[in-house]
Each structure stands twice: as C-alpha cells, then as structure tokens.
N, C-alpha and C. Protein backbone atom coordinates (compact mmCIF):
# COMPACT_ATOMS: atom_id res chain seq x y z
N UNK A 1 8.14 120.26 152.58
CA UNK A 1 9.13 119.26 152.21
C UNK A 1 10.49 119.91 152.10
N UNK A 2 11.57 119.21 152.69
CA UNK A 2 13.08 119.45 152.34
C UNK A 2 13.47 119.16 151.52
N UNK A 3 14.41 119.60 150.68
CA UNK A 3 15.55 118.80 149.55
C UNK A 3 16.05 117.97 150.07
N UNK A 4 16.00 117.08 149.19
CA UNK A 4 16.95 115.57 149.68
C UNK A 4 18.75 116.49 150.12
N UNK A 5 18.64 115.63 151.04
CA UNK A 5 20.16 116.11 151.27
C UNK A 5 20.83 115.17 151.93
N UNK A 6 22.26 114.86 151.54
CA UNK A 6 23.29 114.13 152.64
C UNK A 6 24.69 114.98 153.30
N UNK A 7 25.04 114.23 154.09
CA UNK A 7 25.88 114.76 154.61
C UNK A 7 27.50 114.03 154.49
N UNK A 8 28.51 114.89 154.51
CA UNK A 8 29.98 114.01 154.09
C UNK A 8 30.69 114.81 155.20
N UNK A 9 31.81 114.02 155.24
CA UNK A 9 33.00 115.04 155.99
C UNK A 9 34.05 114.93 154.70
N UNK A 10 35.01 116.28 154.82
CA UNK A 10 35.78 116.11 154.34
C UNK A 10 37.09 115.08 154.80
N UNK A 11 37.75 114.62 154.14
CA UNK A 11 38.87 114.14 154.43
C UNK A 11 40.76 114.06 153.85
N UNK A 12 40.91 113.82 154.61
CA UNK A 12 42.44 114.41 153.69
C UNK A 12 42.60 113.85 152.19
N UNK A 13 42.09 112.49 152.01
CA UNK A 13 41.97 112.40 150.86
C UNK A 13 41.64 113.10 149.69
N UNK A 14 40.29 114.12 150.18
CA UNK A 14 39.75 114.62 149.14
C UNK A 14 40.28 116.09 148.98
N UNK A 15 41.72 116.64 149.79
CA UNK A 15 42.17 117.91 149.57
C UNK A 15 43.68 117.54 148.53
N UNK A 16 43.84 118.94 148.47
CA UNK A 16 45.03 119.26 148.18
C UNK A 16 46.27 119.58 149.07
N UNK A 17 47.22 120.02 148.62
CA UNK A 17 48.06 119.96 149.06
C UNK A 17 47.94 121.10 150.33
N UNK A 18 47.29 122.35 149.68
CA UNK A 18 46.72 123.26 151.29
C UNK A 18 45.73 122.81 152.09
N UNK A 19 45.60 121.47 151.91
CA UNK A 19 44.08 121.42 152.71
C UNK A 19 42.86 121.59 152.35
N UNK A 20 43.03 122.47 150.91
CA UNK A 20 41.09 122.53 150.43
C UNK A 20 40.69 121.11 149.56
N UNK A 21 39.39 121.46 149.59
CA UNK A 21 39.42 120.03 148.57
C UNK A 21 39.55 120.87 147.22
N UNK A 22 40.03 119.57 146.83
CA UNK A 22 40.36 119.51 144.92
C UNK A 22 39.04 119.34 144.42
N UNK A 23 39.41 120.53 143.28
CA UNK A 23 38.00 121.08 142.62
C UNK A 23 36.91 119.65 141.81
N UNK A 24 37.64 118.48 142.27
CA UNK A 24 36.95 117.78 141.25
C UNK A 24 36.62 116.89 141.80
N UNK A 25 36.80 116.74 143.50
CA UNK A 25 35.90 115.98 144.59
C UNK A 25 34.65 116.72 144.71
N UNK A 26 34.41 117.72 144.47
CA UNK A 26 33.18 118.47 144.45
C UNK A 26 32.03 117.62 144.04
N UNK A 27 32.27 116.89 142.84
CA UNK A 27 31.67 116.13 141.86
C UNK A 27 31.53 114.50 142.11
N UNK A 28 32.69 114.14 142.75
CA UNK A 28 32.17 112.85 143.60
C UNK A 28 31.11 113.34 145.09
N UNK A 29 30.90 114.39 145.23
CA UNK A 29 30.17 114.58 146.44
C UNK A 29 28.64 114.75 145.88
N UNK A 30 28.46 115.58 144.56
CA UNK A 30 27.18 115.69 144.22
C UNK A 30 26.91 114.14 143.57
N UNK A 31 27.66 113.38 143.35
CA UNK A 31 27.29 112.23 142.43
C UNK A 31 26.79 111.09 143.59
N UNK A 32 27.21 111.02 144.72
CA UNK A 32 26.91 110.37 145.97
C UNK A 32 25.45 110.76 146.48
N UNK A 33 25.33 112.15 146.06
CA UNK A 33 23.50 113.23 146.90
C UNK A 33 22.77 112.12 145.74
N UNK A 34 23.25 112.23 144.21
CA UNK A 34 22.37 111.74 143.41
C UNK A 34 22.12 110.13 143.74
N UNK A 35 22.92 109.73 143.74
CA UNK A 35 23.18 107.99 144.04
C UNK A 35 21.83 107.82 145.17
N UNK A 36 22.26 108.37 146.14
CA UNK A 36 20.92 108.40 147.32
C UNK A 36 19.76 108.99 147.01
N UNK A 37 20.03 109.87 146.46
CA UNK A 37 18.64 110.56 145.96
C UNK A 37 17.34 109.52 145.14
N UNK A 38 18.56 108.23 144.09
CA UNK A 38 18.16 107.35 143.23
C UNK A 38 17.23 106.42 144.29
N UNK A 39 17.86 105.88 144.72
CA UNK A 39 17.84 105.06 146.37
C UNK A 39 16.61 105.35 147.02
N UNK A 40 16.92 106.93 147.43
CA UNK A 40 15.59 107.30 148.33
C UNK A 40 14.31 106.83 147.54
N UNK A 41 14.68 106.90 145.86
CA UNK A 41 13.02 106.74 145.57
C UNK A 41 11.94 105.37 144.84
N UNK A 42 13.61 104.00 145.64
CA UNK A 42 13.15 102.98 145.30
C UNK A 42 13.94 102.14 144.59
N UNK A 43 14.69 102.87 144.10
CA UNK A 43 15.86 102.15 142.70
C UNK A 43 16.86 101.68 143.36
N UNK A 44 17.54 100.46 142.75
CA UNK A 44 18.76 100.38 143.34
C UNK A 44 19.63 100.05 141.93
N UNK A 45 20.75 100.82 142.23
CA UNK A 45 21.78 100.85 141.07
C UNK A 45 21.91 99.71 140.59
N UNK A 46 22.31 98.62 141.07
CA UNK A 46 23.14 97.42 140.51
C UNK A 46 21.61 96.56 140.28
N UNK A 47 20.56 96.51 140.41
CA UNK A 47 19.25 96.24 139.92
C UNK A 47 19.12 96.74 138.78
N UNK A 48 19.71 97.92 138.49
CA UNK A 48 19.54 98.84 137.58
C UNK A 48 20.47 98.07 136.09
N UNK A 49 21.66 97.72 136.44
CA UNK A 49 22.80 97.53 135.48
C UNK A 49 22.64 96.03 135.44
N UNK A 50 21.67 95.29 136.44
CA UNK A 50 21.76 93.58 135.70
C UNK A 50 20.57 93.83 134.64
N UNK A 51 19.71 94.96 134.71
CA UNK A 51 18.48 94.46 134.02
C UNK A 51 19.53 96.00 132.41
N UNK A 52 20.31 95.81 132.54
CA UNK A 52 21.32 96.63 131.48
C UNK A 52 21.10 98.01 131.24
N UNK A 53 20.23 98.87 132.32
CA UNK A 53 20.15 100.57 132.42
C UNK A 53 20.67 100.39 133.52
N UNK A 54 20.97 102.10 133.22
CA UNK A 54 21.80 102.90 133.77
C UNK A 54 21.70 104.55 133.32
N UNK A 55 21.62 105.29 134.79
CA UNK A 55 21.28 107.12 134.59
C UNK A 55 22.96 107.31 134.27
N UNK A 56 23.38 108.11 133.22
CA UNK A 56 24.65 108.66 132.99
C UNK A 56 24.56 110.07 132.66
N UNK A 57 25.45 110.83 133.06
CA UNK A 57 25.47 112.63 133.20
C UNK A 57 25.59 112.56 132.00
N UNK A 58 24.87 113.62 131.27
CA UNK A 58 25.19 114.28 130.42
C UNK A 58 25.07 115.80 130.19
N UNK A 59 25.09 116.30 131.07
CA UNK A 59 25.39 118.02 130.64
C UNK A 59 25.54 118.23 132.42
N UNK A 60 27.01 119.02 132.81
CA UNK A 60 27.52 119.42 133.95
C UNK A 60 27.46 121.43 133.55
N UNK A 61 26.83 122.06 134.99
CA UNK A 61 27.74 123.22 134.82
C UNK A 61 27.63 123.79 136.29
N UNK A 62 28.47 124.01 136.72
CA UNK A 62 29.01 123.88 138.00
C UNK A 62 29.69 125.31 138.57
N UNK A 63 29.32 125.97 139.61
CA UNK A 63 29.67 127.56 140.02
C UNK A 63 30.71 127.02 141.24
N UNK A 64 31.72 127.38 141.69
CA UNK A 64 32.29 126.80 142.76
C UNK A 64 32.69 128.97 143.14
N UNK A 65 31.80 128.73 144.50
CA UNK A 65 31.46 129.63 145.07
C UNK A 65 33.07 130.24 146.02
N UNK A 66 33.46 129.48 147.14
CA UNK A 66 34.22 128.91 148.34
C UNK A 66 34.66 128.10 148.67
N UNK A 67 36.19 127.60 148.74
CA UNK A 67 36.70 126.11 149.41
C UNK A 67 36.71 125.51 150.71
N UNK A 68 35.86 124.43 150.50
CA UNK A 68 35.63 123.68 151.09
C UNK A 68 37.44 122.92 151.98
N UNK A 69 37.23 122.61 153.31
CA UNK A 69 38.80 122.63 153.96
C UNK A 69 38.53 121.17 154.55
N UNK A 70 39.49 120.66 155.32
CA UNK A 70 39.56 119.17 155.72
C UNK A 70 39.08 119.68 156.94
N UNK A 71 38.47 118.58 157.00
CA UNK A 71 37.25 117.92 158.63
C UNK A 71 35.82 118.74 158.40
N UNK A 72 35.82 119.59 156.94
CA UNK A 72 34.71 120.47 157.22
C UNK A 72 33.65 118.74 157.27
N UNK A 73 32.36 119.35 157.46
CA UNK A 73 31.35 118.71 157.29
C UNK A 73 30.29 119.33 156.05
N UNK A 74 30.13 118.51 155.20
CA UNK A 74 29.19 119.21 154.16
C UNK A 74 27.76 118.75 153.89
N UNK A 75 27.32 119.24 154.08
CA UNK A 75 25.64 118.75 153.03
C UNK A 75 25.61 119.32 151.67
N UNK A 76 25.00 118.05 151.03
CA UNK A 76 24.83 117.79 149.57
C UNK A 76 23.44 117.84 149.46
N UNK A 77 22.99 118.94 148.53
CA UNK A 77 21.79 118.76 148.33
C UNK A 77 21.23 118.50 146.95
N UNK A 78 20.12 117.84 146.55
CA UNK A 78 19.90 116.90 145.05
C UNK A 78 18.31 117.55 145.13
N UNK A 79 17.98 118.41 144.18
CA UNK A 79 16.76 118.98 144.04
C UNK A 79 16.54 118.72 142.22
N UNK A 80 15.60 117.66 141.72
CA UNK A 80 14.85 117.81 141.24
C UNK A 80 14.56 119.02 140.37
N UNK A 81 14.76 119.49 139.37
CA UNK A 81 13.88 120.60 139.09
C UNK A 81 13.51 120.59 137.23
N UNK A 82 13.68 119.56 136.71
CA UNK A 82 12.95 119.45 135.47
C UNK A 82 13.35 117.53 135.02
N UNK A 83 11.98 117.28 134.83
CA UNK A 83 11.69 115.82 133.93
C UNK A 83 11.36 115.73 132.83
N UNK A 84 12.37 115.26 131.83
CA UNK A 84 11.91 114.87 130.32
C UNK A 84 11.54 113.28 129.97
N UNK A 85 11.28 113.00 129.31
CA UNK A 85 10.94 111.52 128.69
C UNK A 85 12.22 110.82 129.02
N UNK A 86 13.47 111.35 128.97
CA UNK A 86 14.96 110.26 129.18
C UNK A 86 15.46 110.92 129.84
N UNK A 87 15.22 112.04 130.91
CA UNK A 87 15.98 112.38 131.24
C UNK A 87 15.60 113.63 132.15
N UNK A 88 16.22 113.73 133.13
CA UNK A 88 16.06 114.55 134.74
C UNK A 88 17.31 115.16 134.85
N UNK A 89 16.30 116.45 135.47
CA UNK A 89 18.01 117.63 135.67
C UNK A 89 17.57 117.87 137.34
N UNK A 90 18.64 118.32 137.78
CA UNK A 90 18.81 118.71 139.26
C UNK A 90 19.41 120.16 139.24
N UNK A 91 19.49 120.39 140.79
CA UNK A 91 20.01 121.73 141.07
C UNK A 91 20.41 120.85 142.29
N UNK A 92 22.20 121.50 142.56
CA UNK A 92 22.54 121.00 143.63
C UNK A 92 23.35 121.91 144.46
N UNK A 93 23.41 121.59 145.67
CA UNK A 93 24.26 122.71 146.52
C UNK A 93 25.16 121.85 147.31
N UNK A 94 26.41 122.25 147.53
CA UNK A 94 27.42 121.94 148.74
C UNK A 94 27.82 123.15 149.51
N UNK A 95 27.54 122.70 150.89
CA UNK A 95 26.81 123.72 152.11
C UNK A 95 27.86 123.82 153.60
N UNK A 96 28.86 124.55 153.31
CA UNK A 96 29.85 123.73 154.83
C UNK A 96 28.75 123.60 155.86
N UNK A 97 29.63 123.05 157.13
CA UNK A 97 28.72 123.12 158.39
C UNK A 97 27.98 124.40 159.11
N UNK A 98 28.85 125.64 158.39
CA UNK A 98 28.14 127.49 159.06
C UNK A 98 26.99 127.43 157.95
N UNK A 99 26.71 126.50 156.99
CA UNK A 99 25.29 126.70 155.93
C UNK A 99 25.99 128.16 154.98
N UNK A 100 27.07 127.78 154.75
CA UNK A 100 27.65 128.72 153.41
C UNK A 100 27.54 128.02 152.46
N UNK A 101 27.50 128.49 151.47
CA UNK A 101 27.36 127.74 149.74
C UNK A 101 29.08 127.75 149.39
N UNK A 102 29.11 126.68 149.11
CA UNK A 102 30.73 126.21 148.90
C UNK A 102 30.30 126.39 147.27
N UNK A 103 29.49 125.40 146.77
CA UNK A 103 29.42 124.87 145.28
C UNK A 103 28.33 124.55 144.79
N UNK A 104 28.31 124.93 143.38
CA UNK A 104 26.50 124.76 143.76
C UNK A 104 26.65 124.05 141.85
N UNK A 105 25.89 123.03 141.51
CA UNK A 105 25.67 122.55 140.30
C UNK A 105 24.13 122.38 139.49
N UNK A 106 24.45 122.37 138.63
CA UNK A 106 23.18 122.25 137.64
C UNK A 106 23.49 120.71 136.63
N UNK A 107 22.66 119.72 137.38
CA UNK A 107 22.98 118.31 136.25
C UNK A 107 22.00 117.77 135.59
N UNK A 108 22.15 117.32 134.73
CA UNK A 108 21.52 116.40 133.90
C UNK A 108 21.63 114.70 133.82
N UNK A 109 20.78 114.06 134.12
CA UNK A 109 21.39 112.81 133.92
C UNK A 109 20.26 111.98 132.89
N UNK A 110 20.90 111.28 132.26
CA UNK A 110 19.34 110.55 130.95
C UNK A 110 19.75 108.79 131.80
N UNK A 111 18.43 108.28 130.95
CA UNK A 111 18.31 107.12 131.15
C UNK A 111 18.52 106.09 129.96
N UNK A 112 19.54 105.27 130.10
CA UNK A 112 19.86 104.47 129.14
C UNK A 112 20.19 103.00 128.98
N UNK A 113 20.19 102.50 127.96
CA UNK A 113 20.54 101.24 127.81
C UNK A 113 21.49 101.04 127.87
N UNK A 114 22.33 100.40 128.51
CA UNK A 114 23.92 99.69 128.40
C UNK A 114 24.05 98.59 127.39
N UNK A 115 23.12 98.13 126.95
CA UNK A 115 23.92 97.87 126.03
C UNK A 115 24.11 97.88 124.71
N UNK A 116 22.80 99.11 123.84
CA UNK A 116 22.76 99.52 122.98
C UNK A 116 23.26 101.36 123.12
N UNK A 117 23.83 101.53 124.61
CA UNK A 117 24.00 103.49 124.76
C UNK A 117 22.91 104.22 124.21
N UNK A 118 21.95 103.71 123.62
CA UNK A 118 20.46 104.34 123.21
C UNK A 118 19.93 104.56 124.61
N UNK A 119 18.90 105.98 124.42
CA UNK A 119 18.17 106.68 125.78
C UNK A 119 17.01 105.23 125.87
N UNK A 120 16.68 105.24 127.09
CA UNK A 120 15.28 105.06 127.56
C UNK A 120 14.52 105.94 127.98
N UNK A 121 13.38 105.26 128.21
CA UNK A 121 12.11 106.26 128.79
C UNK A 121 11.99 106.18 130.26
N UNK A 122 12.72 106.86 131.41
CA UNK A 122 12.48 106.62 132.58
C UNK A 122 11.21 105.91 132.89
N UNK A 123 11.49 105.07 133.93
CA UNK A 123 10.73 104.68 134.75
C UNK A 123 9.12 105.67 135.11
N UNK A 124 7.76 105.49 134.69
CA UNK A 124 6.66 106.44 135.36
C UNK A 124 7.17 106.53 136.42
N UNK A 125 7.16 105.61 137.86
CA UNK A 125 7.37 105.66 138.92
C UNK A 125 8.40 106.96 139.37
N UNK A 126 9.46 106.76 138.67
CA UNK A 126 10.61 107.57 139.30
C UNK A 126 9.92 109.65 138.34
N UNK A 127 9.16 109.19 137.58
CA UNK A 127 9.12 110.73 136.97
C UNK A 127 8.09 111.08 138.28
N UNK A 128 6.92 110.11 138.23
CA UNK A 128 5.89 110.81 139.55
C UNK A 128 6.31 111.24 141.11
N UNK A 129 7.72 110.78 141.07
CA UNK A 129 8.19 111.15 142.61
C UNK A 129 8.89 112.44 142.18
N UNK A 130 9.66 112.63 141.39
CA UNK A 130 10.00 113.62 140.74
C UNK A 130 9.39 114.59 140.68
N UNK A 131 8.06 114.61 139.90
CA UNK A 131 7.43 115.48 139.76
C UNK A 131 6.90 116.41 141.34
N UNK A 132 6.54 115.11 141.73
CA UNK A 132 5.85 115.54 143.15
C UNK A 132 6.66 116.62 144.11
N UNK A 133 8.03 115.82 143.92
CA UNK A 133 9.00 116.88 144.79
C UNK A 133 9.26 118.00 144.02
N UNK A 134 9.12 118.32 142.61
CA UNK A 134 9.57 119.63 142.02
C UNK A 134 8.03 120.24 142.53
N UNK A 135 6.71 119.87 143.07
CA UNK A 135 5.68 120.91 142.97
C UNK A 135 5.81 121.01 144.17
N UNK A 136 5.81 119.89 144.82
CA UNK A 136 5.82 120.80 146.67
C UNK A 136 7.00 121.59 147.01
N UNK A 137 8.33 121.62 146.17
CA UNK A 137 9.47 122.80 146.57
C UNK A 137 9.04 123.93 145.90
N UNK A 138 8.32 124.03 144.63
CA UNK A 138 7.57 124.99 144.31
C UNK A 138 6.42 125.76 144.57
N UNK A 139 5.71 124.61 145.55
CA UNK A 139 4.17 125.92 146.15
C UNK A 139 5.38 126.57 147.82
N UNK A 140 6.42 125.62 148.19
CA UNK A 140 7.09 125.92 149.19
C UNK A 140 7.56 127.68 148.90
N UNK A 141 8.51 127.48 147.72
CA UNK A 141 8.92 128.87 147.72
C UNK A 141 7.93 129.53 147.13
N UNK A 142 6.66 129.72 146.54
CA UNK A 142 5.73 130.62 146.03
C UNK A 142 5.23 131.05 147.39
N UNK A 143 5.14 130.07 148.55
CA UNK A 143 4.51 130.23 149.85
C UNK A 143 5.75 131.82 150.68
N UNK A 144 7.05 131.47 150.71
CA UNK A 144 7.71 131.75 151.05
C UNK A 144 7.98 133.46 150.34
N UNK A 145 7.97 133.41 149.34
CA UNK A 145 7.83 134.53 148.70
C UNK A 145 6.95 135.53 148.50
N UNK A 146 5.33 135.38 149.66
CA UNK A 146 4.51 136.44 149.65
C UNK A 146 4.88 137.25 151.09
C-alpha cells in the first residue's frame, strides 16, 4: 500500500515576493492531503457539519526542510500513524516534482461537536480504515527494513 497522496502546483498566488511559497501555504497544502484523505475514506465534510461535527487541528509541528518555487509541482502526503478515541494524528510530507522533501508535518486533528466544542468519539468506521492503513505501512517498512 501507498500513502495517500495528492498532488498541487504551485502558483503565484501561493509565493512571495521571490517566488517561493510563503511559509504558511505549506499548511493550506497539508490541510487539502487531509480533506481528501477524509473523502478517500467515505466522509464528506459538509455531511459532516449539517449533522454538527467536525475534525479541527489541534496540535501542529511542522519541519520546513527547502522552498518550494512557482510552477513547482508538489505531492502531499497524509499518513495515518496513531488513533485515539477523539482523535487521529498524521505524518505528512511535501515532495517537489525531483521527490525532495520540501516540508514535512506532524498533525493532530480530534473529532468534535460544533455545537457544544466538546470531543466526540470518531466514527468505528473511519478508526478501522485508519488502523488498517497504519498496519499495512507498517509490515511495509518492517518488510523493507530486513
């Protein structure tokens, strides 16, 4: 199995004034891998916010490796790698088109009520896909590592 991954181009929008992107499009790019990532496993956001949940970040920490430049092409990658009762963390990478590590994040996102901001208990469904993809990237690299 692969990490979920998408792909973006950069655009002038998302640089600065030299052309790199601004350190804080980084973060609309991993929040887009997650959005799809949600998607890929059945959910749909605005399904999500009539029935009044909603996943919201709560703990960011973020390595920004290399800048990312206009027209690059990037892949975003959204890996899974720990499920709690309210709440799922990822490991993420932004990858130019030569497969260099531009940026790489560690997120958290919980599951909550909108309209009490009290946690919920994720969805079973979404922890068992979860789970599934944290063990097959894990017998992957145990495989990879003999």
């Amino acid at each position: 199995m692969q990490a979920f991954a998408i792909k973006a181009r950069v655009y002038y929008e998302d640089t600065d004034a030299g052309g790199i992107v601004y350190h804080a499009n980084y973060l609309k790019f991993t929040e887009r891998a997650r959005t799809e990532w949600v998607r890929s496993v059945g959910l749909n956001q605005q399904t999500l916010l009539e029935k009044k949940m909603a996943f919201v970040v709560t703990k960011l920490k973020a390595n920004f490796k290399k800048s990312a430049k206009l027209d690059d092409v990037l892949t975003i990658t959204c890996i899974p790698n720990k499920i709690r009762q309210v709440a799922l963390s990822f490991y993420q990478q932004v990858l130019n088109q030569d497969n260099e590590l531009i940026f790489e994040l560690e997120c958290q996102i919980a599951f909550i009520s909108t309209e009490s901001q009290k946690l919920l208990v994720i969805p079973q469904e979404i922890k068992d896909i979860a789970s599934t993809q944290i063990e097959q990237l894990n017998s992957q690299a145990l495989e990879v590592s003999y």
